[in-house]
N, C-alpha and C. Protein backbone atom coordinates (compact mmCIF):
# COMPACT_ATOMS: atom_id res chain seq x y z
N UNK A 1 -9.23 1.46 -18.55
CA UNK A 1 -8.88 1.30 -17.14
C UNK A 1 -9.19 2.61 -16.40
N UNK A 2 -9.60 2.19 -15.17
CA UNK A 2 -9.77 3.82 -14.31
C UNK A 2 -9.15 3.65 -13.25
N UNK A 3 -7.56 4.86 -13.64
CA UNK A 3 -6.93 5.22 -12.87
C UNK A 3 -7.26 5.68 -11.43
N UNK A 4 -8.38 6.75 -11.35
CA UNK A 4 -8.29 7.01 -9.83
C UNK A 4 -9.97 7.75 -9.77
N UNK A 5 -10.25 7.74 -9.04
CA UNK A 5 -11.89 8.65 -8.62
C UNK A 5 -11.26 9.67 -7.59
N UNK A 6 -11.98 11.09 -7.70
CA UNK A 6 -12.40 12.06 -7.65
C UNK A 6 -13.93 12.24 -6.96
N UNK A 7 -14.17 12.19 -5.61
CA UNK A 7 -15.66 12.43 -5.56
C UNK A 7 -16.20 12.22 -4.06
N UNK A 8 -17.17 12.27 -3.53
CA UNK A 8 -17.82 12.67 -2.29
C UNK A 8 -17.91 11.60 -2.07
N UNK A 9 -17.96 10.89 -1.03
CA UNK A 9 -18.04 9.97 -0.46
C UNK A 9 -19.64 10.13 0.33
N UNK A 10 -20.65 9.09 -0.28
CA UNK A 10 -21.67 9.14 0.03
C UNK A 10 -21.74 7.74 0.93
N UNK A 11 -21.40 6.84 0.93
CA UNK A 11 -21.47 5.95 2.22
C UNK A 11 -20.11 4.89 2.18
N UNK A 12 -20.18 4.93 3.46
CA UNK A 12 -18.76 3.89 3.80
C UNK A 12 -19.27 2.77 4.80
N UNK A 13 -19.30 1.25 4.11
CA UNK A 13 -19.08 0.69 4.80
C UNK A 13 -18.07 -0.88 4.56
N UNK A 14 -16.76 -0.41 5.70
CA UNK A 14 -15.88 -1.73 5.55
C UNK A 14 -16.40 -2.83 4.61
N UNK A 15 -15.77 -3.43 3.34
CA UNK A 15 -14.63 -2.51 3.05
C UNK A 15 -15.17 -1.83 1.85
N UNK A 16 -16.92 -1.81 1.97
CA UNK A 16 -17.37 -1.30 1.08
C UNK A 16 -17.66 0.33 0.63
N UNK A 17 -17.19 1.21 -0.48
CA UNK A 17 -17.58 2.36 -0.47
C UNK A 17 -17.81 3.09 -1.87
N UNK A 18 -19.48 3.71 -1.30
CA UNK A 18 -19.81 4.20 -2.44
C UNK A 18 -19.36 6.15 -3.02
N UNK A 19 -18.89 6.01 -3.50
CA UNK A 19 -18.39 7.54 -3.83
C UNK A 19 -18.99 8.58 -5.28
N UNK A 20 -19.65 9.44 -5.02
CA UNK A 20 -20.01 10.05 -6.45
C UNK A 20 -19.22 11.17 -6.82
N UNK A 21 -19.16 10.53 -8.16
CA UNK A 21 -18.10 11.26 -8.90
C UNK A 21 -19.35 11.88 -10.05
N UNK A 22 -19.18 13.15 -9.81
CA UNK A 22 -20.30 14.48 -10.54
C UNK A 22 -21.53 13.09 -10.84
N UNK A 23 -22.07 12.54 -10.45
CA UNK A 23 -23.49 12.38 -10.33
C UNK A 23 -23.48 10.63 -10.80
N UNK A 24 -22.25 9.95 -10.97
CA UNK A 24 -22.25 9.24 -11.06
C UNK A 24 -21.45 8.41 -9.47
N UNK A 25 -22.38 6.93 -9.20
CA UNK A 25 -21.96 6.46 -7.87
C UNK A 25 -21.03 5.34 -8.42
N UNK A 26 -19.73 5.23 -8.03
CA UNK A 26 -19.05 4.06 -8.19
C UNK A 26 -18.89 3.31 -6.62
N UNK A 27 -19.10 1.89 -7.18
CA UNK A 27 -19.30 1.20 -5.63
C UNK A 27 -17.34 0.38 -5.75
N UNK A 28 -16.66 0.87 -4.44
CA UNK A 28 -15.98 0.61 -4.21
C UNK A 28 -15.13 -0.13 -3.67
N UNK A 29 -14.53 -1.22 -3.61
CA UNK A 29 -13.75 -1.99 -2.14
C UNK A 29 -12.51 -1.53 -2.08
N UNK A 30 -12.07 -1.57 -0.61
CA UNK A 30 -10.95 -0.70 -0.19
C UNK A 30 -10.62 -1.72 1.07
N UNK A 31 -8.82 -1.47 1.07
CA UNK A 31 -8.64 -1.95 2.14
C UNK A 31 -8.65 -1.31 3.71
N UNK A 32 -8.69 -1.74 4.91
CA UNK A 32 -8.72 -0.96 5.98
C UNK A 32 -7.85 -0.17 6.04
N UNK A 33 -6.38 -0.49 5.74
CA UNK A 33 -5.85 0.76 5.63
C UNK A 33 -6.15 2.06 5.05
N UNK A 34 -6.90 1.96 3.76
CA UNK A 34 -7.44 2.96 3.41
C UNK A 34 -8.41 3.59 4.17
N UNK A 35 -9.34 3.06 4.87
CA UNK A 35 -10.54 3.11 5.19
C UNK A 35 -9.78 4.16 6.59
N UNK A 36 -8.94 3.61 7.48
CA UNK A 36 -8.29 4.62 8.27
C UNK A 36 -8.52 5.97 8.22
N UNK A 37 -8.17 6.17 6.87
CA UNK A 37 -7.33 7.43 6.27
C UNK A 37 -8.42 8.52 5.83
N UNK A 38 -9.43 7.68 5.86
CA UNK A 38 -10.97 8.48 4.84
C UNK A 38 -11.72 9.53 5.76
N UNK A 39 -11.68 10.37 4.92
CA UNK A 39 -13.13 11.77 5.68
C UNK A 39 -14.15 10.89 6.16
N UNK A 40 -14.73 11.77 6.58
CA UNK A 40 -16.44 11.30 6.78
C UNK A 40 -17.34 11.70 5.37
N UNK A 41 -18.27 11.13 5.91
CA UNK A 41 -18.87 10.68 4.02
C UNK A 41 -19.61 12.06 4.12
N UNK A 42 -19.98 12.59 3.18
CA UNK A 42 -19.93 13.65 2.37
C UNK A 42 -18.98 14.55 2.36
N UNK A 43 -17.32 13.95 2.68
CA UNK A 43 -16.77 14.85 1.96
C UNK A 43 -15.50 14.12 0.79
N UNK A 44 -15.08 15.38 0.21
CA UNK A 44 -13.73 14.66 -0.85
C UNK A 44 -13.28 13.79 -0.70
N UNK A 45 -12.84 12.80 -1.62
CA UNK A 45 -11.85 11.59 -1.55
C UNK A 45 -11.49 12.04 -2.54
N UNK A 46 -9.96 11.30 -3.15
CA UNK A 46 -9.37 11.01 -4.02
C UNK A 46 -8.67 9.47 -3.91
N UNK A 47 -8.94 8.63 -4.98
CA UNK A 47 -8.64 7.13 -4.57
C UNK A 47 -8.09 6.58 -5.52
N UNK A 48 -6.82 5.88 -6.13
CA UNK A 48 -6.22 5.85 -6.99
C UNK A 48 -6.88 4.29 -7.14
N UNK A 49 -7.25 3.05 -8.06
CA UNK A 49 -8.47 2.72 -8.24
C UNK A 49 -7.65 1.08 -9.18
N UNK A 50 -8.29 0.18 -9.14
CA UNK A 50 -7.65 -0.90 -9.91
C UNK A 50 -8.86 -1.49 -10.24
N UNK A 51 -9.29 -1.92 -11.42
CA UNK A 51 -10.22 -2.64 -11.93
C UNK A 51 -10.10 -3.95 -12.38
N UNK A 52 -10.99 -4.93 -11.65
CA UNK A 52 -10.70 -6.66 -12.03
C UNK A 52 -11.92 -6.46 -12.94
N UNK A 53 -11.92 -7.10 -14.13
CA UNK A 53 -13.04 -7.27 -15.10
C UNK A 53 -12.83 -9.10 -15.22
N UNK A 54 -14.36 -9.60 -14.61
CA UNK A 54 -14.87 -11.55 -14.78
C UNK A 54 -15.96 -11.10 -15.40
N UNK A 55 -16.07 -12.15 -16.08
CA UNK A 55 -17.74 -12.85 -16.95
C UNK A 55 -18.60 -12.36 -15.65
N UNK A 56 -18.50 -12.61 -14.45
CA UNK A 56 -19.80 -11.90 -13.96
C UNK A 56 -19.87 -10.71 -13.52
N UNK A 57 -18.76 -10.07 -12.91
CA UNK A 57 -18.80 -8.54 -12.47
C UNK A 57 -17.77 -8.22 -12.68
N UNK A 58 -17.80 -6.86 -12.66
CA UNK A 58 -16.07 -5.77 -12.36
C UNK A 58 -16.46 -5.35 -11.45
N UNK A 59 -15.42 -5.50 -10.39
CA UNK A 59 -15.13 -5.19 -9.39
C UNK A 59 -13.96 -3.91 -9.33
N UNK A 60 -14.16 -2.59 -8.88
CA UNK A 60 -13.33 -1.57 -8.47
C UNK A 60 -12.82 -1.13 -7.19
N UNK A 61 -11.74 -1.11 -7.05
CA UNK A 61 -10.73 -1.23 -5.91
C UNK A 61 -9.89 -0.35 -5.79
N UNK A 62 -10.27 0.01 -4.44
CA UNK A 62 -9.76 1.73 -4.23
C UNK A 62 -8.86 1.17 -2.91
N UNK A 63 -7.51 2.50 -3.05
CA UNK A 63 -6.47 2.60 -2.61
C UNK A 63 -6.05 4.11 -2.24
N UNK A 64 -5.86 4.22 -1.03
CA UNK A 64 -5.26 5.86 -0.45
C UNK A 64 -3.95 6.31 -1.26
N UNK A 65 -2.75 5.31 -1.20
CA UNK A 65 -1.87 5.68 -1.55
C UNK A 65 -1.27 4.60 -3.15
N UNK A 66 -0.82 5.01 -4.11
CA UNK A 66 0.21 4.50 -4.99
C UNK A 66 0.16 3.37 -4.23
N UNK A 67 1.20 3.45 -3.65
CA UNK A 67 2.33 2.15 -2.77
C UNK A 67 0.97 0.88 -2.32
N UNK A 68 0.09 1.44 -2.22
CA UNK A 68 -0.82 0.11 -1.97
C UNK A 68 -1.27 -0.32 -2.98
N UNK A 69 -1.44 0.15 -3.90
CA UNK A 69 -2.55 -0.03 -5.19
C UNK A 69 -1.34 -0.86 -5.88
N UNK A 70 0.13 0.24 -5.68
CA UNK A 70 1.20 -1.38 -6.12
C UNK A 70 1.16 -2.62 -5.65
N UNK A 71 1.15 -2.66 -4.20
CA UNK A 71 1.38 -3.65 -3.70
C UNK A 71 0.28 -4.74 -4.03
N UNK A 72 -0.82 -4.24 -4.07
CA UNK A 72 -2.38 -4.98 -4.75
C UNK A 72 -2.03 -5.40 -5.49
N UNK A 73 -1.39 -4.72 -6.54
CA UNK A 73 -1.22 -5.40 -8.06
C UNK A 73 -0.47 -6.38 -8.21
N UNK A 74 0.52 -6.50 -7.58
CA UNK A 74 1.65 -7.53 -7.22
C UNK A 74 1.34 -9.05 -6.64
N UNK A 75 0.53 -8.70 -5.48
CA UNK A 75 -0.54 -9.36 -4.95
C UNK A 75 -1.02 -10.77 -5.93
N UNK A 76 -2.15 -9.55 -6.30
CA UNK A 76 -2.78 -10.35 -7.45
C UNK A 76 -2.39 -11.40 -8.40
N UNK A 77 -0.99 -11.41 -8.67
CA UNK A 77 -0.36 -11.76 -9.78
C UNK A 77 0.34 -13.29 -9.03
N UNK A 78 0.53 -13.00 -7.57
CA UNK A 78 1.18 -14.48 -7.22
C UNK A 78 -0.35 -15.43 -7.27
N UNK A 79 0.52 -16.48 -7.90
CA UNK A 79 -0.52 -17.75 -7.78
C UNK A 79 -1.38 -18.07 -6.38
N UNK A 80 -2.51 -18.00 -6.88
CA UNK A 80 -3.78 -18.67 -5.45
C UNK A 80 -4.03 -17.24 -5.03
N UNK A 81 -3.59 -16.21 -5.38
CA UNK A 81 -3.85 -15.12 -4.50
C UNK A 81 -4.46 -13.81 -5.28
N UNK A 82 -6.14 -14.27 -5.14
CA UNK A 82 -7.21 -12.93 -5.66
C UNK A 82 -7.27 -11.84 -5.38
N UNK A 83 -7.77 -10.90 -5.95
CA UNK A 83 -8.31 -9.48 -5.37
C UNK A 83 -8.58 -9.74 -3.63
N UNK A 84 -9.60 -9.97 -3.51
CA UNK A 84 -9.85 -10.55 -1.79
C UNK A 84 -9.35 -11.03 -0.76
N UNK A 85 -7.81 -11.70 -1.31
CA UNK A 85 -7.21 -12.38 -0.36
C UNK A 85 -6.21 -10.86 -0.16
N UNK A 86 -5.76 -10.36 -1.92
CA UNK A 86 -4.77 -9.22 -1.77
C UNK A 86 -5.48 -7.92 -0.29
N UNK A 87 -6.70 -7.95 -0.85
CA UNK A 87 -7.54 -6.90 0.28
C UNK A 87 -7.31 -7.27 1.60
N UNK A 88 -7.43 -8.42 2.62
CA UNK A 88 -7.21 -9.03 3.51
C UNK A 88 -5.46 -8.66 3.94
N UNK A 89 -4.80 -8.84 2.68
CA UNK A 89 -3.56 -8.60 3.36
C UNK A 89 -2.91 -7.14 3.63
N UNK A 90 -3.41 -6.41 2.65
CA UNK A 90 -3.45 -4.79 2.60
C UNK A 90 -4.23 -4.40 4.04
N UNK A 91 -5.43 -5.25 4.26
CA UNK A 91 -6.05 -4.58 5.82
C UNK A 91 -5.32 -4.70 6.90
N UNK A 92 -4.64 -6.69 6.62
CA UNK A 92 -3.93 -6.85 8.53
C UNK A 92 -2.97 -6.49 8.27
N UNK A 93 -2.03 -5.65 7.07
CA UNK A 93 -0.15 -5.40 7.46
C UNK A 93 0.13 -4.18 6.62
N UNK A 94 0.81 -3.36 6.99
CA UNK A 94 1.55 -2.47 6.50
C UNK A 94 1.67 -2.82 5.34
N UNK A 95 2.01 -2.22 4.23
CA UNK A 95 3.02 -2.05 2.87
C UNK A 95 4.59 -2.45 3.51
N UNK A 96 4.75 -1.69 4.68
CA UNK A 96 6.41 -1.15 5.10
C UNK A 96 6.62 -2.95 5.82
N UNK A 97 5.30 -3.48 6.66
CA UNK A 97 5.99 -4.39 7.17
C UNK A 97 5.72 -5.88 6.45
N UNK A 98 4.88 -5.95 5.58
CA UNK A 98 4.97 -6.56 4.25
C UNK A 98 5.99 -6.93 4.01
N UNK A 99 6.79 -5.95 3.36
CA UNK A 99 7.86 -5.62 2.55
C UNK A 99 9.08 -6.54 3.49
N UNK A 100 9.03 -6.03 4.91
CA UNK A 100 10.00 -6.94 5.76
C UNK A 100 9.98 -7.74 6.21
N UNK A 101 8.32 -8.60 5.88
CA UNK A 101 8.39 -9.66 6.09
C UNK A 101 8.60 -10.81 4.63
N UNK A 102 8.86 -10.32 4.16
CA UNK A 102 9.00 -10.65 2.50
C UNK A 102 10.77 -10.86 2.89
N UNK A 103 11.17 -9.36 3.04
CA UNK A 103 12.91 -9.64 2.97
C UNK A 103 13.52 -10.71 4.39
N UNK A 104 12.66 -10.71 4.72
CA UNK A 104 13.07 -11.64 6.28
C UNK A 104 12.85 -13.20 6.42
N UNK A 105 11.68 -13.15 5.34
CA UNK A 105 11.64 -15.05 5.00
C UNK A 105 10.44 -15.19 6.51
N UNK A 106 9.50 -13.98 7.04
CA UNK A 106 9.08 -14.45 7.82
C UNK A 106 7.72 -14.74 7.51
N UNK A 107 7.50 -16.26 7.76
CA UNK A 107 6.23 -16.77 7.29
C UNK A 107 5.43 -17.04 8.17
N UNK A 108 5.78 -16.71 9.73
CA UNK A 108 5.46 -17.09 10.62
C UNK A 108 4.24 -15.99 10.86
N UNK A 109 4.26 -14.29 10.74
CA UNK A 109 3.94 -13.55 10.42
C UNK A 109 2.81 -13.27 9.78
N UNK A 110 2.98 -13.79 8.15
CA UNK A 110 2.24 -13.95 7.69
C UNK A 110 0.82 -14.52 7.46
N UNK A 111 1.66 -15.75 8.02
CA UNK A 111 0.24 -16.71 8.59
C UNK A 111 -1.21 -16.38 9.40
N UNK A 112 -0.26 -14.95 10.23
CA UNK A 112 -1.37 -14.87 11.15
C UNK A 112 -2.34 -13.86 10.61
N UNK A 113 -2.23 -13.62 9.36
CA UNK A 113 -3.20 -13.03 8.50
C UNK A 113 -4.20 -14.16 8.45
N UNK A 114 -5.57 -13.28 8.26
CA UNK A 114 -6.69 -14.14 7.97
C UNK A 114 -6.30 -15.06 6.54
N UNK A 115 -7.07 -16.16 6.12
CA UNK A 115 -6.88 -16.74 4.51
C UNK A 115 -5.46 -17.00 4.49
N UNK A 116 -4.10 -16.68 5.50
CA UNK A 116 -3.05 -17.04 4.66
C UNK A 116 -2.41 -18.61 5.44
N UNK A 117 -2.36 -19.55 5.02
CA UNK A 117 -1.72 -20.81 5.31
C UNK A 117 -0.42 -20.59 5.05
N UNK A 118 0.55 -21.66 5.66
CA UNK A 118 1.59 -22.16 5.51
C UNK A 118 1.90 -21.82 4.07
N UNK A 119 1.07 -22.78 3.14
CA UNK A 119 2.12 -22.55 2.19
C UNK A 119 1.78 -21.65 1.19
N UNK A 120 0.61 -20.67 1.30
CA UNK A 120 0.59 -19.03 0.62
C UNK A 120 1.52 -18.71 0.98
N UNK A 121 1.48 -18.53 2.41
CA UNK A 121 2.69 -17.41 2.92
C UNK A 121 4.16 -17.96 2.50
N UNK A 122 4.87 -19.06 2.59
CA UNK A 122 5.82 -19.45 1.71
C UNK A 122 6.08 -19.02 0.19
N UNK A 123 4.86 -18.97 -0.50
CA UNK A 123 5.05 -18.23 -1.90
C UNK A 123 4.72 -17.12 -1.58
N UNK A 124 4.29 -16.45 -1.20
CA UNK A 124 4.14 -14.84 -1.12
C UNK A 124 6.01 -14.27 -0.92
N UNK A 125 6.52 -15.01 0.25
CA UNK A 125 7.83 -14.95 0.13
C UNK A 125 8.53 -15.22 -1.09
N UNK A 126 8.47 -16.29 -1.90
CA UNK A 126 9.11 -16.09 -2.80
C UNK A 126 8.59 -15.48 -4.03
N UNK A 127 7.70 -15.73 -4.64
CA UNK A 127 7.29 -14.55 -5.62
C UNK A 127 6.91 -13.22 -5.72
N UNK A 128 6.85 -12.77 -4.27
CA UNK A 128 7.01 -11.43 -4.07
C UNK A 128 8.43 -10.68 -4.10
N UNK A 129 9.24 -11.89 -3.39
CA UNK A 129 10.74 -10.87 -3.25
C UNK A 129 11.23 -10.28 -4.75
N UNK A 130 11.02 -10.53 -6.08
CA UNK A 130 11.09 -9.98 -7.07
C UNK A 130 10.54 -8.72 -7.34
N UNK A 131 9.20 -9.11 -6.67
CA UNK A 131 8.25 -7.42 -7.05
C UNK A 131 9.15 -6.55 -6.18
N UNK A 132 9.02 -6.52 -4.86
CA UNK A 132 9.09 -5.83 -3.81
C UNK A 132 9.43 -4.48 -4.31
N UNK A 133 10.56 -4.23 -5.13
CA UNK A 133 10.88 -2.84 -5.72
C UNK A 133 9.78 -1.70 -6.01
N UNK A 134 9.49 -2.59 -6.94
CA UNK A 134 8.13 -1.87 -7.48
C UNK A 134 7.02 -1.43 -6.54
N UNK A 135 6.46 -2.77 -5.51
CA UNK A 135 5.82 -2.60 -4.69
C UNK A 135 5.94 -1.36 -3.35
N UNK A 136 7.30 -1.40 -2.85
CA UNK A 136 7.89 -0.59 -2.04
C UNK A 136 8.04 0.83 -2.48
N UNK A 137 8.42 1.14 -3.66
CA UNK A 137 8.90 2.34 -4.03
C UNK A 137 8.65 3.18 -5.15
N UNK A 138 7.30 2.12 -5.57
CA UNK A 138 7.11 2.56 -7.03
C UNK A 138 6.30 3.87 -7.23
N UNK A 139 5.86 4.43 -5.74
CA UNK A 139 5.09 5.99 -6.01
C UNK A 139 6.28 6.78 -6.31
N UNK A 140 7.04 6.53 -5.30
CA UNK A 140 7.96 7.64 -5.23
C UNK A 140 8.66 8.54 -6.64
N UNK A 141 9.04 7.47 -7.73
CA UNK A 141 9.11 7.63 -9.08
C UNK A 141 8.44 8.60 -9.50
N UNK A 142 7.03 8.25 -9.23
CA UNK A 142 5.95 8.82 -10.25
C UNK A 142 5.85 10.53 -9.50
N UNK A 143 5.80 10.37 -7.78
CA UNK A 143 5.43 11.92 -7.36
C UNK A 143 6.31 12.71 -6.85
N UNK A 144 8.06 12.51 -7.14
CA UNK A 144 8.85 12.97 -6.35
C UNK A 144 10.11 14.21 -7.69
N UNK A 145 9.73 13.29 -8.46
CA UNK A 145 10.92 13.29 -9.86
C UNK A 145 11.82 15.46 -9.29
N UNK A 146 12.82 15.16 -9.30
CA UNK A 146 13.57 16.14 -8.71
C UNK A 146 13.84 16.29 -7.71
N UNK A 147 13.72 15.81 -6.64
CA UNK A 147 13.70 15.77 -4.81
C UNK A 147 14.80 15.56 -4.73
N UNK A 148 15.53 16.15 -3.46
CA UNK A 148 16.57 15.71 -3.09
C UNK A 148 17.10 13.85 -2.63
N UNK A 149 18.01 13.23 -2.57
CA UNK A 149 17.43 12.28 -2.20
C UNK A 149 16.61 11.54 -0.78
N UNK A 150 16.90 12.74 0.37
CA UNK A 150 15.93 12.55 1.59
C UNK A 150 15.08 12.80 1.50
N UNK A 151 14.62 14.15 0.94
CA UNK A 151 13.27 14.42 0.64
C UNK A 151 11.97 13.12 -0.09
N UNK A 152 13.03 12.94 -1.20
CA UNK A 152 12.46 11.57 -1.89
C UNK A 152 12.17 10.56 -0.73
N UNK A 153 12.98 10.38 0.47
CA UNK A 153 12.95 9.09 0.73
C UNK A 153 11.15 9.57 1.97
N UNK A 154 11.62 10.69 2.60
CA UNK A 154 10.50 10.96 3.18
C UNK A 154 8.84 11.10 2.44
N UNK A 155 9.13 11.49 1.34
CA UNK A 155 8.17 11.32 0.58
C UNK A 155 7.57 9.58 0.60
N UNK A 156 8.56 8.95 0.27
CA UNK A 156 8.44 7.79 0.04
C UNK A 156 7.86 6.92 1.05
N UNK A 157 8.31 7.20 2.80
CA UNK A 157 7.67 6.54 3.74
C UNK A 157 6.68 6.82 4.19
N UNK A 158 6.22 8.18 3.79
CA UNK A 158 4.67 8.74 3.93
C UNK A 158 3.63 8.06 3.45
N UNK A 159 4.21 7.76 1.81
CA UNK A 159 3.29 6.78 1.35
C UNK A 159 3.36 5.56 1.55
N UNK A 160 4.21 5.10 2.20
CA UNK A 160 4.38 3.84 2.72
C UNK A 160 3.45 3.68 3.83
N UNK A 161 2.79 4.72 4.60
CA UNK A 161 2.10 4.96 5.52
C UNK A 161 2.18 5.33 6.84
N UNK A 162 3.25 5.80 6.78
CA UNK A 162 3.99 6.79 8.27
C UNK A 162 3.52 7.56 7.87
N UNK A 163 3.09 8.94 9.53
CA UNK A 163 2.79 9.79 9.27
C UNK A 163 4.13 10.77 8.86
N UNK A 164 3.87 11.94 8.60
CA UNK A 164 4.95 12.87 8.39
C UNK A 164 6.11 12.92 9.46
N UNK A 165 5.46 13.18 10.42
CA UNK A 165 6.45 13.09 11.96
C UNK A 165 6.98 12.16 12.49
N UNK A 166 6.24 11.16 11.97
CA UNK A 166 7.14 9.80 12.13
C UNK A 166 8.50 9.52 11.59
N UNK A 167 7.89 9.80 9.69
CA UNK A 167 8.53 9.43 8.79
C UNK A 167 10.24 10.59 8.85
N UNK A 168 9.58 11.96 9.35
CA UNK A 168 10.78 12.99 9.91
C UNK A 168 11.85 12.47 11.01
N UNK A 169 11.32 11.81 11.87
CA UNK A 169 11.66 11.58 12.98
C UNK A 169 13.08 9.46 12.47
N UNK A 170 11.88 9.17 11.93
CA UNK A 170 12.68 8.39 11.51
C UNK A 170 14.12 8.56 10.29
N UNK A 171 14.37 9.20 9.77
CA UNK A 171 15.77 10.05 8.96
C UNK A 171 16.62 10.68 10.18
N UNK A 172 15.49 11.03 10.83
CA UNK A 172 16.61 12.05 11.87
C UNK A 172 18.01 11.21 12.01
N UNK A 173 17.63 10.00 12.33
CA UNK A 173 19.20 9.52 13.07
C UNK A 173 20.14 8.78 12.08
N UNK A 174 19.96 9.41 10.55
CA UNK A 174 20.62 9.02 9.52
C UNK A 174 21.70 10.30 9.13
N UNK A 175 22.64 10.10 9.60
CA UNK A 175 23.71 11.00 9.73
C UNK A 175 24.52 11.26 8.28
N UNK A 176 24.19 10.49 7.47
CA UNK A 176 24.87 10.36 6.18
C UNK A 176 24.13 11.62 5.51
N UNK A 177 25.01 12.26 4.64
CA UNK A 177 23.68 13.03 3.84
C UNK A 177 24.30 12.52 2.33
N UNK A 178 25.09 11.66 1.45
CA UNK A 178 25.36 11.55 0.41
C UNK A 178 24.51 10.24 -0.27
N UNK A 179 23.54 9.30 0.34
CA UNK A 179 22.97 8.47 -0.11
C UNK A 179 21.87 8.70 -0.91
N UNK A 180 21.76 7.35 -1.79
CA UNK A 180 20.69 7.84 -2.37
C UNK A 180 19.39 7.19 -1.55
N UNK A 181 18.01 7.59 -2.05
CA UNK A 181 17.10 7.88 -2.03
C UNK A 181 16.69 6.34 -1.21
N UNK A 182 16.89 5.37 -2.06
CA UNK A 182 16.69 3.96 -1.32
C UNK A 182 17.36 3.64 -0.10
N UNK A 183 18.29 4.06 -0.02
CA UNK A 183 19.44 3.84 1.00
C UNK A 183 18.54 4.43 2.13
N UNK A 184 18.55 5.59 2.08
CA UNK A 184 17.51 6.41 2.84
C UNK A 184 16.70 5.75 3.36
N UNK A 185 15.62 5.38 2.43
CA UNK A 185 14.26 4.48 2.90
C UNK A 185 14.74 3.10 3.98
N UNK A 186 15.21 2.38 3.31
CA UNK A 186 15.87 0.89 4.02
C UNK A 186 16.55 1.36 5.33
N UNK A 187 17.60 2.12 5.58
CA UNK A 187 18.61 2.71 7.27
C UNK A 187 16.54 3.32 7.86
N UNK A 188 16.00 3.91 7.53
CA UNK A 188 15.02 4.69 8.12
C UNK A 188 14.15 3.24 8.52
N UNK A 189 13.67 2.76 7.58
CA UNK A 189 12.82 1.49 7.94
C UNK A 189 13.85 0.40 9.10
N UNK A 190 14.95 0.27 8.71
CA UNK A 190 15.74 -0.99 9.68
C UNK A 190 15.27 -0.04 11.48
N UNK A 191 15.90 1.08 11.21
CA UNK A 191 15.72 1.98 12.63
C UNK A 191 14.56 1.73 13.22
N UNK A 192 13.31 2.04 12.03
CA UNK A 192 11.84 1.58 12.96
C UNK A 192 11.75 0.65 13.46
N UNK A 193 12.34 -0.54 12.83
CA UNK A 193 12.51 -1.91 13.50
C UNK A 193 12.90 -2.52 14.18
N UNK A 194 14.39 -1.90 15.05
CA UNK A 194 14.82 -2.00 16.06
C UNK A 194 14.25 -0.77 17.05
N UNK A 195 13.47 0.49 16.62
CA UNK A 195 13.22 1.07 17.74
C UNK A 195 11.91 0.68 18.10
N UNK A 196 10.99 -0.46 17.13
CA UNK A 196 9.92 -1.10 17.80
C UNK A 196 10.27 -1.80 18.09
């Protein structure tokens, strides 16, 4: 399996991208969110990377952050729902508002993603609300281990895809300082949601 590429970005085009890694070109698909986030081509990327292997191709699938490359994986795994459809949904929605439209039962939402019908989006609701953990929070584990628990949580909405100042700005009005780390994330995310 290949965890992540390392390498120059020699051409980008939605959602295709080719990147060389020391002299070798790996051809990439990525979702728009990623694509956001990317230099201009000839310079560094780093892309944490998921590989589908079929009888006719492997396909490699690049991701900016953890938290998406989870959420991909998760994706993948509900019934009717491929690499391609997972890419589609990673482009039109957040990770963060994913996640709340998952805990909210809103299918209405969903729908208005390209490829998703009525009754995807009904199972995406329910066989996702199991992942969601993993999906939501599962970088934080891997890049935080010792953080306080705000720190963790800011860590955590960064990669969720707030910027820093956002993600600062959103804790601000969490007056508690004894919670843990999730608690954190969820009061910070509900706030974005009533202050959008």
């Amino acid at each position: 399996m290949i965890g992540f590429l390392r390498g120059l970005i020699l051409r980008k085009q939605p959602p295709h991208l080719l990147i060389d890694v020391q002299g070798v070109g790996y051809e990439v698909e990525a979702p728009m969110s990623t694509f956001y986030n990317l230099p201009e081509a000839g310079a560094e990327v780093m892309l944490y990377t998921h590989l589908v292997v079929r009888e006719d191709a492997h396909n490699l699938f690049g991701f900016g952050t953890e938290t998406e490359r989870h959420l991909f994986r998760a994706l993948i795994r509900v019934n009717g729902v491929g690499p391609r459809l997972a890419l589609t949904i990673l482009s039109g929605i957040s990770v963060a508002n994913f996640v709340r439209c998952v805990r909210d039962n809103d299918t209405a939402a969903l729908t208005r993603l390209p490829g998703i019908g009525k009754k995807t989006a009904e199972r995406l609701v329910v066989e996702m609300r199991d992942r969601l953990e993993d999906a939501a929070t599962g970088s934080s584990a891997v890049t935080t281990g010792g953080m306080p628990p705000r720190e963790e949580a800011l860590s955590a909405l960064v990669s969720l895809g707030y910027k820093p100042q956002e993600a600062s700005h959103m804790l601000q009005g969490i007056k508690e300082s004894d919670l843990s780390s999730e608690e954190f994330i969820r009061r910070a995310l509900q706030n974005a949601v009533r202050q959008g």
